[in-house]
Protein backbone atom coordinates (compact mmCIF):
# COMPACT_ATOMS: atom_id res chain seq x y z
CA UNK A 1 -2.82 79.19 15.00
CA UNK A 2 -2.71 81.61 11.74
CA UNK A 3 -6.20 82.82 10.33
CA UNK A 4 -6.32 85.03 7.33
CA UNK A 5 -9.09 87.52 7.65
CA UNK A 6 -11.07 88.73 4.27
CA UNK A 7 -11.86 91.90 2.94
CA UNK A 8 -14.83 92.65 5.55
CA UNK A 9 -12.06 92.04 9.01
CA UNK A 10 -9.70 94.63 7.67
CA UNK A 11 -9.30 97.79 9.19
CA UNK A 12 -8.23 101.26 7.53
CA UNK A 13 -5.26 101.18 5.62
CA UNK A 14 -4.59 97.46 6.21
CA UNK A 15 -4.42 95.41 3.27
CA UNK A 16 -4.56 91.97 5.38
CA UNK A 17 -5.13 90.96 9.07
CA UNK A 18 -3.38 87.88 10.14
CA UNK A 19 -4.68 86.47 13.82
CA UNK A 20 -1.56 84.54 15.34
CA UNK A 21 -1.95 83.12 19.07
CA UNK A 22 1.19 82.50 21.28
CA UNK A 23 1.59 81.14 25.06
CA UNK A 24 4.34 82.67 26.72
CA UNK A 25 6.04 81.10 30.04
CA UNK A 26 8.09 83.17 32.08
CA UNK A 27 11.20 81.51 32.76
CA UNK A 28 12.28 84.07 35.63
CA UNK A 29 8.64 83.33 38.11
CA UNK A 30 7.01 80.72 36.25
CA UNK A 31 4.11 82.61 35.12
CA UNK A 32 2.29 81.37 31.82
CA UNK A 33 -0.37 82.65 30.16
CA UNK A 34 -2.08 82.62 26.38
CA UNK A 35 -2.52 85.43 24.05
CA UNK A 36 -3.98 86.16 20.34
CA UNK A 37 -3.07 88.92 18.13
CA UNK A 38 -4.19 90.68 15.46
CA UNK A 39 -1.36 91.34 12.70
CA UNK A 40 -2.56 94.00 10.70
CA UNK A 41 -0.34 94.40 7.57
CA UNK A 42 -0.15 98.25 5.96
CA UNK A 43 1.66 99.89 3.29
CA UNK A 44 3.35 103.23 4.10
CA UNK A 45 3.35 106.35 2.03
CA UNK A 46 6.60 105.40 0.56
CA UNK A 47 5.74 102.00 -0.39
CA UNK A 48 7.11 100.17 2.20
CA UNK A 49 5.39 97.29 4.17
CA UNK A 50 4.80 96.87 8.33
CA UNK A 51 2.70 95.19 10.50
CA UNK A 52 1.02 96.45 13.39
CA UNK A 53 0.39 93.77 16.22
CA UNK A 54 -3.20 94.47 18.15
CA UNK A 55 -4.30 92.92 21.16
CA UNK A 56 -7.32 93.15 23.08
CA UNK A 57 -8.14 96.33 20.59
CA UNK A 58 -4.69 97.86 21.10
CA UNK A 59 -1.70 98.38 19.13
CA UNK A 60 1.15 96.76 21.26
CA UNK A 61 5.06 96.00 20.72
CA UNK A 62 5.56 92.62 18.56
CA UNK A 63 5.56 89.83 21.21
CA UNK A 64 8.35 88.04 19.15
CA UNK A 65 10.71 90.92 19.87
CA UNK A 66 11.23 92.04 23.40
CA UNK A 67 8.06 89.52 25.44
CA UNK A 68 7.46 91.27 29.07
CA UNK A 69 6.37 88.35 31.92
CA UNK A 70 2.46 89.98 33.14
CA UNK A 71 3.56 89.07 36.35
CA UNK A 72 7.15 90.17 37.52
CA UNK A 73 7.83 92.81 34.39
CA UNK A 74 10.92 89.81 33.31
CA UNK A 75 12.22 89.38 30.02
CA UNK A 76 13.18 85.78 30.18
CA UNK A 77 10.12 84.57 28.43
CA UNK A 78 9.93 81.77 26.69
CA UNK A 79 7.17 81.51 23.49
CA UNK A 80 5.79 78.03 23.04
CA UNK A 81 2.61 77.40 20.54
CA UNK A 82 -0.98 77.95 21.26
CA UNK A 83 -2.79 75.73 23.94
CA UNK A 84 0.50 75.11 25.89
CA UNK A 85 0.11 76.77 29.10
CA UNK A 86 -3.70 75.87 29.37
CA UNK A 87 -3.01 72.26 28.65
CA UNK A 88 -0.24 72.19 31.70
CA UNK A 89 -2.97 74.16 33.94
CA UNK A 90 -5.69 71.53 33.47
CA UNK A 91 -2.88 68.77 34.17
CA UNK A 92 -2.41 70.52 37.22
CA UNK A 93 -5.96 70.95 38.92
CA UNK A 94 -6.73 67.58 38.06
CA UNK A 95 -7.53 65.08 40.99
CA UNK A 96 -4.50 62.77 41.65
CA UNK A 97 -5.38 59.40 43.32
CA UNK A 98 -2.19 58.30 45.02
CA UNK A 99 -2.45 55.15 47.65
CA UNK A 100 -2.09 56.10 51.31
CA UNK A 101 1.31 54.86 53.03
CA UNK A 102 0.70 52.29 55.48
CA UNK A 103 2.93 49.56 57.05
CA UNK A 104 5.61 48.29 54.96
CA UNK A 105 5.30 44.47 55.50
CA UNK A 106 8.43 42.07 55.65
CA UNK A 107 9.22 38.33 55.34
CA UNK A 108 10.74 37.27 58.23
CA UNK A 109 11.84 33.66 59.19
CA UNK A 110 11.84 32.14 62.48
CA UNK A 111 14.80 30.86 64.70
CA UNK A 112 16.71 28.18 63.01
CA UNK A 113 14.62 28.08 60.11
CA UNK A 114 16.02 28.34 56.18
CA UNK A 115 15.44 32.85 55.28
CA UNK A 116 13.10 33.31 52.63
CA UNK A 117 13.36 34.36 48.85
């Protein structure tokens, strides 16, 4: 998900805010979870163009770069789109109906008699 915010979204000295959303699933503990950022895009003194990545109101490290698991501190993290990790969640608490095991029933034939198919 990429939004382009207008004029009245942009903070001081940004000349665009982009808001990007990524799931992340760590491949070391199997932790997953969902987060949006605001990519604020500034011009330096000198000319030259970066981005500042907020989330949650904060200015944090590009998620792209170096992604840190919530949950164990890994860096095996894998970056799927959007929606991922919430769609596998609800997959998962849902009820699943499976048929009770009960006697397993088998043809048999009697003495003398021809076996059957």
């Amino acid at each position: 998900m990429t939004e382009i915010s207008g004029p009245g979204a942009l903070r001081a000295g940004a000349t665009a805010v982009v808001t990007e959303a990524y799931a992340f699933a760590c491949m070391r503990c199997g932790y997953g979870w969902e987060q949006a950022y605001e990519i604020e895009h500034h011009v330096d003194a000198d000319g030259r163009t970066f981005v500042l990545y907020v989330a949650d109101g904060r200015i944090v490290p590009s998620p792209l770069s170096r992604p840190t698991c919530r949950s164990c501190d890994g860096h095996v993290v894998r970056i799927l789109r959007p929606g991922r990790v919430a769609s596998v969640r609800d997959a998962a608490h849902r009820e699943r109906r499976v048929p009770a095991a009960g006697p397993v029933e088998a043809p048999w034939a009697q003495e003398g008699s021809a076996p059957l198919p």
